[in-house]
C-alpha atoms as a PDB file:
ATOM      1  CA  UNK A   1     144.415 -57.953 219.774  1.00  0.00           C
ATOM      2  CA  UNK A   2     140.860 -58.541 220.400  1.00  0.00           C
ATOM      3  CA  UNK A   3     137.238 -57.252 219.142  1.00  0.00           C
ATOM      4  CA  UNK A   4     134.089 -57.984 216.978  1.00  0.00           C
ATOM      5  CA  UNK A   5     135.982 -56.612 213.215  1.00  0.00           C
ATOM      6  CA  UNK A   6     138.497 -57.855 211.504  1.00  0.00           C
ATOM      7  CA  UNK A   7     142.161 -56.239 212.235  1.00  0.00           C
ATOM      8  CA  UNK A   8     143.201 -54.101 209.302  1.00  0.00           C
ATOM      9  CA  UNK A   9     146.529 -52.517 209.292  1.00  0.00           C
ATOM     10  CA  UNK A  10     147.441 -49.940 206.266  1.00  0.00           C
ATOM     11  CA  UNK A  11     150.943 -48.386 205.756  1.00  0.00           C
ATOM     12  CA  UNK A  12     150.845 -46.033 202.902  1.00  0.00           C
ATOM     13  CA  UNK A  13     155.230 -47.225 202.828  1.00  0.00           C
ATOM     14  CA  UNK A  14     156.014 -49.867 204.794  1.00  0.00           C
ATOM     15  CA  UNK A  15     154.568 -52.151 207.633  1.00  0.00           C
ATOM     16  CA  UNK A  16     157.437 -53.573 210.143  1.00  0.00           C
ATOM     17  CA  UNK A  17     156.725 -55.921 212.446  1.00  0.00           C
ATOM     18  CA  UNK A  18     159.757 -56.363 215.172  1.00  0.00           C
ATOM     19  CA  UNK A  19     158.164 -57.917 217.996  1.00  0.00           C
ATOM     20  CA  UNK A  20     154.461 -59.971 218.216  1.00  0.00           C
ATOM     21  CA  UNK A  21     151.408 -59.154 216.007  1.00  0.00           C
ATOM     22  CA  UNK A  22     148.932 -61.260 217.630  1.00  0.00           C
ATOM     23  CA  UNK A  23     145.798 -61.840 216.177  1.00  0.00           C
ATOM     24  CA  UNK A  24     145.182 -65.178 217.753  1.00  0.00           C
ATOM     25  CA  UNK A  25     142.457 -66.537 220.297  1.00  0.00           C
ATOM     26  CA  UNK A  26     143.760 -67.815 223.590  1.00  0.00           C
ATOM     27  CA  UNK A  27     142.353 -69.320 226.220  1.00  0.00           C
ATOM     28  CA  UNK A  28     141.027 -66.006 227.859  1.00  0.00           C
ATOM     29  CA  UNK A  29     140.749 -63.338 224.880  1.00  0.00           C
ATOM     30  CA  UNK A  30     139.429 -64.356 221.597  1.00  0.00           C
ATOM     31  CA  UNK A  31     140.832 -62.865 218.024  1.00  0.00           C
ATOM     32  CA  UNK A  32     139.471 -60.330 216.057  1.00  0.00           C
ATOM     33  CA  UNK A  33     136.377 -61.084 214.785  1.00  0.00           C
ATOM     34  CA  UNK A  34     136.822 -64.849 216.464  1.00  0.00           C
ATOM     35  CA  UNK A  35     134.096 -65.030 218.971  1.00  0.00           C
ATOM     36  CA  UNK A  36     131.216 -64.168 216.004  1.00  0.00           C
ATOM     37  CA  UNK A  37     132.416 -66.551 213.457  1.00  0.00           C
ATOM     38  CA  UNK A  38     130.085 -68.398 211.508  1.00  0.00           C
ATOM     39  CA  UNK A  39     131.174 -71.701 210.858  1.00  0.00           C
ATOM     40  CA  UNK A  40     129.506 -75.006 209.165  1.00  0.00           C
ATOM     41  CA  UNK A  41     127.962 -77.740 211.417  1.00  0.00           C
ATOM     42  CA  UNK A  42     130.394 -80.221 213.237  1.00  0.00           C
ATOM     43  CA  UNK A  43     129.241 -83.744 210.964  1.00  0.00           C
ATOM     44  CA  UNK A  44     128.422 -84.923 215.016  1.00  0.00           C
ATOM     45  CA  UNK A  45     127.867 -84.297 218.568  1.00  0.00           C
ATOM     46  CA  UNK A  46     130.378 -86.862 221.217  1.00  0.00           C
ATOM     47  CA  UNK A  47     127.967 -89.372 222.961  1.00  0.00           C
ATOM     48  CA  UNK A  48     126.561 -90.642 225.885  1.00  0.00           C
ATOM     49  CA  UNK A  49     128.636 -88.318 227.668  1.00  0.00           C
ATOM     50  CA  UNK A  50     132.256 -89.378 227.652  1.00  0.00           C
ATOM     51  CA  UNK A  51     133.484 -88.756 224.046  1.00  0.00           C
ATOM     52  CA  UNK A  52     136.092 -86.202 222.960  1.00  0.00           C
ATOM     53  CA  UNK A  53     134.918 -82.894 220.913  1.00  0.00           C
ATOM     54  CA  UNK A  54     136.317 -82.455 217.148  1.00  0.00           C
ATOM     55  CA  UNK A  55     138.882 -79.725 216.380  1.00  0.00           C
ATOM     56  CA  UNK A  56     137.551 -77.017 214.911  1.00  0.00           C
ATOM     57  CA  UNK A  57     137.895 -76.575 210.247  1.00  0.00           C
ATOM     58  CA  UNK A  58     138.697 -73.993 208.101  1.00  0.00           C
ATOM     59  CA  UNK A  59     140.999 -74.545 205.625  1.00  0.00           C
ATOM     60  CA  UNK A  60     141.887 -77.782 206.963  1.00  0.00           C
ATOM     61  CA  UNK A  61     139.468 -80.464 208.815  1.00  0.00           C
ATOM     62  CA  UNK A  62     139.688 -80.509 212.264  1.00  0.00           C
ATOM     63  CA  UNK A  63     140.759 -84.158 214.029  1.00  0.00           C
ATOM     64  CA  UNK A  64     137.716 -86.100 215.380  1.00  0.00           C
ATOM     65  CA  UNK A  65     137.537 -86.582 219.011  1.00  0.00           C
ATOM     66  CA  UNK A  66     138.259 -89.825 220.818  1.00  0.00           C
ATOM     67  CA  UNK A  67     135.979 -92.231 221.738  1.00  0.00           C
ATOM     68  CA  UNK A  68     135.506 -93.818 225.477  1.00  0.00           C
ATOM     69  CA  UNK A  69     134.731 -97.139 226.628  1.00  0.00           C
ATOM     70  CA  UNK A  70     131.355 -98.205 225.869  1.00  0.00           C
ATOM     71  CA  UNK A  71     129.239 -96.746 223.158  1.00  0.00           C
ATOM     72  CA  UNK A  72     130.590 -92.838 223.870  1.00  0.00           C
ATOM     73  CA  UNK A  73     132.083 -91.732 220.374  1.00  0.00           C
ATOM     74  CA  UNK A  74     133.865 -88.845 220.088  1.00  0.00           C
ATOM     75  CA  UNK A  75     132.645 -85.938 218.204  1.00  0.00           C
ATOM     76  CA  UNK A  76     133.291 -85.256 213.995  1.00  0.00           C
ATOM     77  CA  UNK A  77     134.607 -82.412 212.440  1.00  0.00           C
ATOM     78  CA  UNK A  78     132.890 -79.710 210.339  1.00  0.00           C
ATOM     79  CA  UNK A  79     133.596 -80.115 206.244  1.00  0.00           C
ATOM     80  CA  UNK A  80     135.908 -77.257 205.073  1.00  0.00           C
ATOM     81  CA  UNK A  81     134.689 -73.495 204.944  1.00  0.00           C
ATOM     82  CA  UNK A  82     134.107 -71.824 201.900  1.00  0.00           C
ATOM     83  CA  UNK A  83     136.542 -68.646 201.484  1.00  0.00           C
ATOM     84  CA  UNK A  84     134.731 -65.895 200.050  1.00  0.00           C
ATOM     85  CA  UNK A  85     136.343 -62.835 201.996  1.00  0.00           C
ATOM     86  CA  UNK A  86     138.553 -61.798 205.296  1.00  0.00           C
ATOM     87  CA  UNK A  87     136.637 -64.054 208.113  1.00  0.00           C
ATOM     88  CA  UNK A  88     138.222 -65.738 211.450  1.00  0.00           C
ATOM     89  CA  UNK A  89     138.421 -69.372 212.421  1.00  0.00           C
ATOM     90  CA  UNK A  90     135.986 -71.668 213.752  1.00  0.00           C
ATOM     91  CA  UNK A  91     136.154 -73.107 217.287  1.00  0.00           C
ATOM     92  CA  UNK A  92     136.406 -76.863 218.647  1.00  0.00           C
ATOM     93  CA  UNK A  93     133.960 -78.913 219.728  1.00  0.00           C
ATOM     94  CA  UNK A  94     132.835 -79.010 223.292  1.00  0.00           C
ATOM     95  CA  UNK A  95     133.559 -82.498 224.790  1.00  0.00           C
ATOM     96  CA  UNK A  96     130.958 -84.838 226.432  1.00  0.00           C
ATOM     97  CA  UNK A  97     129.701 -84.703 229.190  1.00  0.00           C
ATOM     98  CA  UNK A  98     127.879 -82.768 232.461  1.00  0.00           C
ATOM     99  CA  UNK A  99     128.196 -78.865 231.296  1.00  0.00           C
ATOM    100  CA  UNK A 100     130.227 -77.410 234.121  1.00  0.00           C
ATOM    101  CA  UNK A 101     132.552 -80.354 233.644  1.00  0.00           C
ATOM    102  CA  UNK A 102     133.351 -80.988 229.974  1.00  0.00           C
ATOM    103  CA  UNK A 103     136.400 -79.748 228.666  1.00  0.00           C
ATOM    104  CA  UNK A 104     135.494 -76.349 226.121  1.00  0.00           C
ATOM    105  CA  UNK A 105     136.432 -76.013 222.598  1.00  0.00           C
ATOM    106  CA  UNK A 106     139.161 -73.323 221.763  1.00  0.00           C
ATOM    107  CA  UNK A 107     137.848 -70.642 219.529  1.00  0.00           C
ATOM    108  CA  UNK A 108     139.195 -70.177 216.214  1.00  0.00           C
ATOM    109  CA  UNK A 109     141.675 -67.827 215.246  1.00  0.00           C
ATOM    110  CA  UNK A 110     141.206 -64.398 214.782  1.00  0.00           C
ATOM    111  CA  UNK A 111     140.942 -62.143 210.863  1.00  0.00           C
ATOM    112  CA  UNK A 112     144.228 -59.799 209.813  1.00  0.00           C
ATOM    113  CA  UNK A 113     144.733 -57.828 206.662  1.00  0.00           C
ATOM    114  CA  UNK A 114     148.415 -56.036 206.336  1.00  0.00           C
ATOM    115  CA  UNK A 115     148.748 -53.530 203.246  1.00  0.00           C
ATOM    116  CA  UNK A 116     151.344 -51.697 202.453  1.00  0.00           C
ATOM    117  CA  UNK A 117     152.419 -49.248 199.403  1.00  0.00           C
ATOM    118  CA  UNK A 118     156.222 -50.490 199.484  1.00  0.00           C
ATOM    119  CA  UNK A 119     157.077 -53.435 201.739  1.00  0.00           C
ATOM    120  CA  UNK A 120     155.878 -55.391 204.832  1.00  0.00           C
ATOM    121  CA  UNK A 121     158.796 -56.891 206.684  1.00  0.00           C
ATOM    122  CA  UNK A 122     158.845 -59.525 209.571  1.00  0.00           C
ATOM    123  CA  UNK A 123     162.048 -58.968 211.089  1.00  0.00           C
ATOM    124  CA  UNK A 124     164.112 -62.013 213.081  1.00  0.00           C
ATOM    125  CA  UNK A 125     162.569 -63.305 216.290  1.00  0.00           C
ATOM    126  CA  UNK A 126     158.855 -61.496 215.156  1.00  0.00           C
ATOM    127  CA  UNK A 127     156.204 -63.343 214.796  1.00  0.00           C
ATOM    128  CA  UNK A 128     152.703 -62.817 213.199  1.00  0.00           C
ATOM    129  CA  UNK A 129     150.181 -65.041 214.705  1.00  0.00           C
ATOM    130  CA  UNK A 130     146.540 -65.954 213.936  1.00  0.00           C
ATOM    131  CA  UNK A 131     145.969 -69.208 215.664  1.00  0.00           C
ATOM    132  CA  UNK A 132     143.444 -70.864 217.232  1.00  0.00           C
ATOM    133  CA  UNK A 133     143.193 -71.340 220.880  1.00  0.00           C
ATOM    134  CA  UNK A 134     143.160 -74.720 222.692  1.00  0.00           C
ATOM    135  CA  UNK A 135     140.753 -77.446 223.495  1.00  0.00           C
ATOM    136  CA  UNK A 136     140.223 -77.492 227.544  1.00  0.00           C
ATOM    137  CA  UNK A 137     140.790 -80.603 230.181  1.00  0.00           C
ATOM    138  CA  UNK A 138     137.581 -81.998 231.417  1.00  0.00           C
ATOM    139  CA  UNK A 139     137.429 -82.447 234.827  1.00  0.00           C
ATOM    140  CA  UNK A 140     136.660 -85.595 236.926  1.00  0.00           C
ATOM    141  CA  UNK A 141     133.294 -85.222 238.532  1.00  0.00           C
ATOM    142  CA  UNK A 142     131.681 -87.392 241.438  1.00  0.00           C
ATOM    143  CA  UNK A 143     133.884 -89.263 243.958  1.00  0.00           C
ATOM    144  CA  UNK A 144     136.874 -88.321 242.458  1.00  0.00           C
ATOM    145  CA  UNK A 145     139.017 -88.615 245.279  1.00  0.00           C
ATOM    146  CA  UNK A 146     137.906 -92.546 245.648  1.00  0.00           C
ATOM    147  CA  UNK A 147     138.796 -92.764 242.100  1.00  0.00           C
ATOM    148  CA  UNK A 148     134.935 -93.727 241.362  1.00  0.00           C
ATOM    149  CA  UNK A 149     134.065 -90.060 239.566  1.00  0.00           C
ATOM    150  CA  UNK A 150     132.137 -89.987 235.946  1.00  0.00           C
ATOM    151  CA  UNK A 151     134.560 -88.914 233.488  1.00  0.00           C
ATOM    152  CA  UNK A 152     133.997 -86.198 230.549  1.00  0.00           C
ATOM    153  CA  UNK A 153     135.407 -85.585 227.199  1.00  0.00           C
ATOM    154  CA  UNK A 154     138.010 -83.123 226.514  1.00  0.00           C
ATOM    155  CA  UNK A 155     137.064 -79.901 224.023  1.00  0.00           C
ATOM    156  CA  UNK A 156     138.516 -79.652 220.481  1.00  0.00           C
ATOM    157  CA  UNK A 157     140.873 -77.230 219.598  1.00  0.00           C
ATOM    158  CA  UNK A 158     140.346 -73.805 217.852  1.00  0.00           C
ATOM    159  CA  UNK A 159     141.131 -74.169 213.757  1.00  0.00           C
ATOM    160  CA  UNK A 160     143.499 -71.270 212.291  1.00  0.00           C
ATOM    161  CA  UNK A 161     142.349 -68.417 211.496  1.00  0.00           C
ATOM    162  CA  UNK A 162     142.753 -65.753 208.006  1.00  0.00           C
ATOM    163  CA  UNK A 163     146.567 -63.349 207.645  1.00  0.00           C
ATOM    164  CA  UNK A 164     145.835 -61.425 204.521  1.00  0.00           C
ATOM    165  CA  UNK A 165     149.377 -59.319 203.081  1.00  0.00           C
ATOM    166  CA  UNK A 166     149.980 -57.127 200.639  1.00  0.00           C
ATOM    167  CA  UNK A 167     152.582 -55.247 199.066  1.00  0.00           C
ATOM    168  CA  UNK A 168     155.119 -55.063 196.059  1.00  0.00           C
ATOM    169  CA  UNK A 169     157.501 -56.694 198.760  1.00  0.00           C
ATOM    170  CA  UNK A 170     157.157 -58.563 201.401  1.00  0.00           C
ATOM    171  CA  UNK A 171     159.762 -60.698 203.473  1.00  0.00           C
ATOM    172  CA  UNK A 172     159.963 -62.437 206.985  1.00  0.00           C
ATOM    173  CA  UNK A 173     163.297 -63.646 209.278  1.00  0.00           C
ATOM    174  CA  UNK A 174     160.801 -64.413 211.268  1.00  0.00           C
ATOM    175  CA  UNK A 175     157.233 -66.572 212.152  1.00  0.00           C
ATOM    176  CA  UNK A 176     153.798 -65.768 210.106  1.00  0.00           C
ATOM    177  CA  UNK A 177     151.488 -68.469 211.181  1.00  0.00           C
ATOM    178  CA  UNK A 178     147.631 -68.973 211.065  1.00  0.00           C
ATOM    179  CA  UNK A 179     147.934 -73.115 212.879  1.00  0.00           C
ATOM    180  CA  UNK A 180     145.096 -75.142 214.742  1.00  0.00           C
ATOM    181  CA  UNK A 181     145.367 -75.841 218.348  1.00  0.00           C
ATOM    182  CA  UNK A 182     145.894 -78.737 220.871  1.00  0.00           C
ATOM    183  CA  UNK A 183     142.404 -80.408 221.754  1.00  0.00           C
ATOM    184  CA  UNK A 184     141.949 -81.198 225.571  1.00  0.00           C
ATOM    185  CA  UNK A 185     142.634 -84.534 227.482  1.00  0.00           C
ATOM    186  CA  UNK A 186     139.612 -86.215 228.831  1.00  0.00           C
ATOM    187  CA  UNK A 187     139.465 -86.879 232.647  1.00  0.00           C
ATOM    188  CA  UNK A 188     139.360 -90.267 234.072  1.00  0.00           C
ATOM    189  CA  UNK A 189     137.511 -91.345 236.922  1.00  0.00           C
ATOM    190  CA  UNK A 190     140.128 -89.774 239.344  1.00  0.00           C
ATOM    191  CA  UNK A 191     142.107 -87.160 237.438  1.00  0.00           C
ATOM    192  CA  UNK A 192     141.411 -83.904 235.254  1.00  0.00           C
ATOM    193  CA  UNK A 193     142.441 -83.988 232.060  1.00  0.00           C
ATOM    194  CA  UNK A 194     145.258 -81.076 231.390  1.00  0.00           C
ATOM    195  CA  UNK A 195     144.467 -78.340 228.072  1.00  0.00           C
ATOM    196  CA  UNK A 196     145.644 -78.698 224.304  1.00  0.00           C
ATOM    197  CA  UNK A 197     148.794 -75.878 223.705  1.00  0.00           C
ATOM    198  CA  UNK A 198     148.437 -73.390 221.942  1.00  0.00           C
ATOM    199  CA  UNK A 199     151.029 -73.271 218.399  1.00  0.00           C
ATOM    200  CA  UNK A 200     153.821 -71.166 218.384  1.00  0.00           C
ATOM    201  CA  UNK A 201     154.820 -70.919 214.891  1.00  0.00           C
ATOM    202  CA  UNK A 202     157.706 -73.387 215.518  1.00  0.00           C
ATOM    203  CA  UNK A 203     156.163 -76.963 215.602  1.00  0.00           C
ATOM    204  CA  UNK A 204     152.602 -78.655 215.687  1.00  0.00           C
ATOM    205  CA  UNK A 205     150.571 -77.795 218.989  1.00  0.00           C
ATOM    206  CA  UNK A 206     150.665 -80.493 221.269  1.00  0.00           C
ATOM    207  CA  UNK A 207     147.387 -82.029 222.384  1.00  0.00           C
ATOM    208  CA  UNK A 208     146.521 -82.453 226.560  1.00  0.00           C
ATOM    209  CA  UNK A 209     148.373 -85.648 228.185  1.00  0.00           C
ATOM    210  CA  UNK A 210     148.869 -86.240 231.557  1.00  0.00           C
ATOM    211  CA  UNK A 211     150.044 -89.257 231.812  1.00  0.00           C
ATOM    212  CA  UNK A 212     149.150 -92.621 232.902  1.00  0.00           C
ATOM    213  CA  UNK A 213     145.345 -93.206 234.459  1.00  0.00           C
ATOM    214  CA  UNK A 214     144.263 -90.076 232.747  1.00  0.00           C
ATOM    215  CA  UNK A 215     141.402 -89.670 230.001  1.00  0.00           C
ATOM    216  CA  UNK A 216     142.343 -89.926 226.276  1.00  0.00           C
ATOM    217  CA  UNK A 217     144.912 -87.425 224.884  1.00  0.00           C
ATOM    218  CA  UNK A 218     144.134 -84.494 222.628  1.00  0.00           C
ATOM    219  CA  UNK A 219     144.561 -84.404 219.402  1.00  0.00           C
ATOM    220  CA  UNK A 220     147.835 -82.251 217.579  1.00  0.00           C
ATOM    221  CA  UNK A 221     146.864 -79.249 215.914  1.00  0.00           C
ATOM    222  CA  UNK A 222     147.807 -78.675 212.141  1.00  0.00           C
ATOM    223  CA  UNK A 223     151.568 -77.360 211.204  1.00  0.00           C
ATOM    224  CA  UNK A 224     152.777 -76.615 207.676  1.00  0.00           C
ATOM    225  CA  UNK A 225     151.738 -78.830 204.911  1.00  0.00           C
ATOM    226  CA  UNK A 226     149.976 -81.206 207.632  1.00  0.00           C
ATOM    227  CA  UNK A 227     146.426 -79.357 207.054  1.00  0.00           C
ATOM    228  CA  UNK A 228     144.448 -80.915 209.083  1.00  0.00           C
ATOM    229  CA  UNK A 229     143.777 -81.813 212.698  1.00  0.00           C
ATOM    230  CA  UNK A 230     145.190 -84.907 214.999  1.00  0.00           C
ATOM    231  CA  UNK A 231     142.863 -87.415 216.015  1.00  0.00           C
ATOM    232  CA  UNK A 232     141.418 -87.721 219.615  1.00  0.00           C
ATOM    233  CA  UNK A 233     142.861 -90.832 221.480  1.00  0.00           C
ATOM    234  CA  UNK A 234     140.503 -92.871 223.321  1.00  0.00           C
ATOM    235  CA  UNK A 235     140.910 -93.379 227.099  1.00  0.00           C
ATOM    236  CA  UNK A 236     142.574 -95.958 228.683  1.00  0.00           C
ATOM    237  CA  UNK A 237     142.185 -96.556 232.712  1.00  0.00           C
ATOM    238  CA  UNK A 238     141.609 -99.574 234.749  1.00  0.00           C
ATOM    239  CA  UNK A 239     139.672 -97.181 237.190  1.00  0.00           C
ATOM    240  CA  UNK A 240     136.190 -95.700 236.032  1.00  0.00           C
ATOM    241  CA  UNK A 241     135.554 -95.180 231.859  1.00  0.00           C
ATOM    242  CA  UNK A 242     137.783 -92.641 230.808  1.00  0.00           C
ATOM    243  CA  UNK A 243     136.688 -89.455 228.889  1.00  0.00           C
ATOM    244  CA  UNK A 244     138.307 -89.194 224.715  1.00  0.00           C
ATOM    245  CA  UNK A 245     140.241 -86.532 223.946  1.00  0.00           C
ATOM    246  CA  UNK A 246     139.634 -83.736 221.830  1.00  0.00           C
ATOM    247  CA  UNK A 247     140.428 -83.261 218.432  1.00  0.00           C
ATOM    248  CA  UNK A 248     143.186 -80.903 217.026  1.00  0.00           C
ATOM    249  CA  UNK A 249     142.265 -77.662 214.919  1.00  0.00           C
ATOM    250  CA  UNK A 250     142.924 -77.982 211.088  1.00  0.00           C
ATOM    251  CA  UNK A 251     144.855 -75.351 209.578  1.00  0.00           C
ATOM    252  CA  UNK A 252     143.692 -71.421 208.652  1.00  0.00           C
ATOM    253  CA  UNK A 253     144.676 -69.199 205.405  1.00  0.00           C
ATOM    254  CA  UNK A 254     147.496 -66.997 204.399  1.00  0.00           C
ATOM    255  CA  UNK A 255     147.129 -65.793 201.367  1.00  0.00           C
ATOM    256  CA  UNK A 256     149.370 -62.990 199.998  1.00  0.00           C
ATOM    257  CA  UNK A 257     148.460 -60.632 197.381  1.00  0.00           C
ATOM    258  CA  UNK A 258     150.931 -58.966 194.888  1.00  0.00           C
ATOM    259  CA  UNK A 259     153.729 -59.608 192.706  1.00  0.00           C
ATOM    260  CA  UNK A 260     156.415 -61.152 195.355  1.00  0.00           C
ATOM    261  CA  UNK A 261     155.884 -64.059 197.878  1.00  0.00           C
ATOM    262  CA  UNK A 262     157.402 -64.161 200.801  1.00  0.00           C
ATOM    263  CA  UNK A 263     160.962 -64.829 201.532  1.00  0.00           C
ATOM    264  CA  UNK A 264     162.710 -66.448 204.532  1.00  0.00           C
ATOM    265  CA  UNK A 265     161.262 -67.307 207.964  1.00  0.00           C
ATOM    266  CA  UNK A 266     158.952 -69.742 208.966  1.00  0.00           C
ATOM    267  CA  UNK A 267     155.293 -69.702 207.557  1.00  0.00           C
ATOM    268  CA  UNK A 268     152.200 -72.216 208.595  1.00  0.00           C
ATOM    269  CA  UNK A 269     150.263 -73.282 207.069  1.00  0.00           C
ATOM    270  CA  UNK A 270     152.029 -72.406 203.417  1.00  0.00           C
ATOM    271  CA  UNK A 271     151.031 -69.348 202.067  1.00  0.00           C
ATOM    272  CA  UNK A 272     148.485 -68.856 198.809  1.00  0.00           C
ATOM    273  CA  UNK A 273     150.143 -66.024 196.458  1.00  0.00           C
ATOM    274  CA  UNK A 274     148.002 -64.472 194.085  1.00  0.00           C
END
């Protein structure tokens, strides 16, 4: 689900949820309300080109980006959002580097509110998702196929976004998650660096690594308790100055509103019941 409001859902008895709710950016389609989200300043821009961008902060602080060799520093996170109503996430950091070939930062995830009169259940094998989307690779540019190209950073990953639920009951079999994303690799001075993952409400997103010779890894993105963002590794190659990686997204909101929490399933990052 995509667009520039908020998704609001209302069941005057009961909201079910059997298959995928998603409310989450991705690399090609942002979240509701996602692509307008205002979000504080990142603390600092990568330098001289080469450094990783920082994950993206809401709830939790996005991972810095990773450093390359030489005086390129990755880029620092945002400080934590203030939560004053039903907003999306905040998106990564670009990484350093020439525009066309720095690796993007993932948006943020997108803004959900489920009410019901009775119950909202998340049945087995359902998920509700509000994610962020993933940092991008850079790409080697130059005389990459000499392995003498320049090397950019890779983006930071898109924080979580905000699941709002409410009703007298609500339980979940299943997966309600709101998680940071993977940041991008870097490049190095021969290879691209490969995209952060995306979280799928089972595990930490993984940050971009491809391997040996390539550009610093991304950063994790943020999974249950672990709020905020991996770090950005700094590259490592023999060949040209590798690019940092990108930082992971720190974790959204779920809060849930009425007299019973949830019960059962998997949620990320844990809920706030009030």
């Amino acid at each position: 689900m995509t667009g520039g409001r908020p998704l609001v859902l209302i069941g005057a008895d009961a909201i079910v949820v059997e298959g995928a709710l998603d409310a989450a950016s991705h690399a090609a389609r942002s979240g509701p309300a996602a692509a307008a989200a205002s979000c504080n300043a990142f603390a600092a821009d990568p330098t001289n080109g080469r450094g990783g961008g920082a994950g993206g902060t809401l709830a939790g602080i996005g991972g810095v980006g990773g450093s390359a060799t030489g005086n390129a520093a990755g880029g620092k996170p945002a400080p934590i959002v203030a939560l004053n109503g039903l907003r999306a996430g905040c998106r990564g950091q670009d990484g350093g580097g020439v525009a066309t070939h720095l690796g993007a930062g993932g948006l943020g995830g997108g803004a959900a509110y489920l009410i019901a009169g009775r119950a909202i259940e998340v049945r087995a094998g359902a998920k509700i998702n509000a994610s962020g989307a993933a940092g991008s690779g850079a790409t080697c540019t130059g005389d990459c196929a000499n392995s003498m190209g320049d090397a950019g950073g890779g983006g930071g990953g898109g924080s979580g976004g905000m699941l709002i639920l409410e009703a007298p009951s609500i339980t979940s079999s299943g997966a309600i998650f709101a998680d940071g994303s993977g940041g991008g690799e870097g490049a190095s001075g021969s290879n691209n660096g490969r995209p952060g993952s995306d979280p799928d409400g089972s595990k930490a997103a993984l940050g971009g690594n491809g391997g040996a010779n390539n550009g610093g890894d991304g950063g994790g993105g943020s999974y249950g308790a672990v709020a905020g963002g991996g770090v950005g590794l700094s590259g490592d190659s023999s060949l040209r100055p590798p690019g940092g990686g990108g930082g992971g997204g720190g974790a959204g909101v779920i809060r849930i509103y009425g007299a019973a929490a949830i019960a059962g399933g998997t949620v990320s990052p844990p809920p706030q019941v009030r």
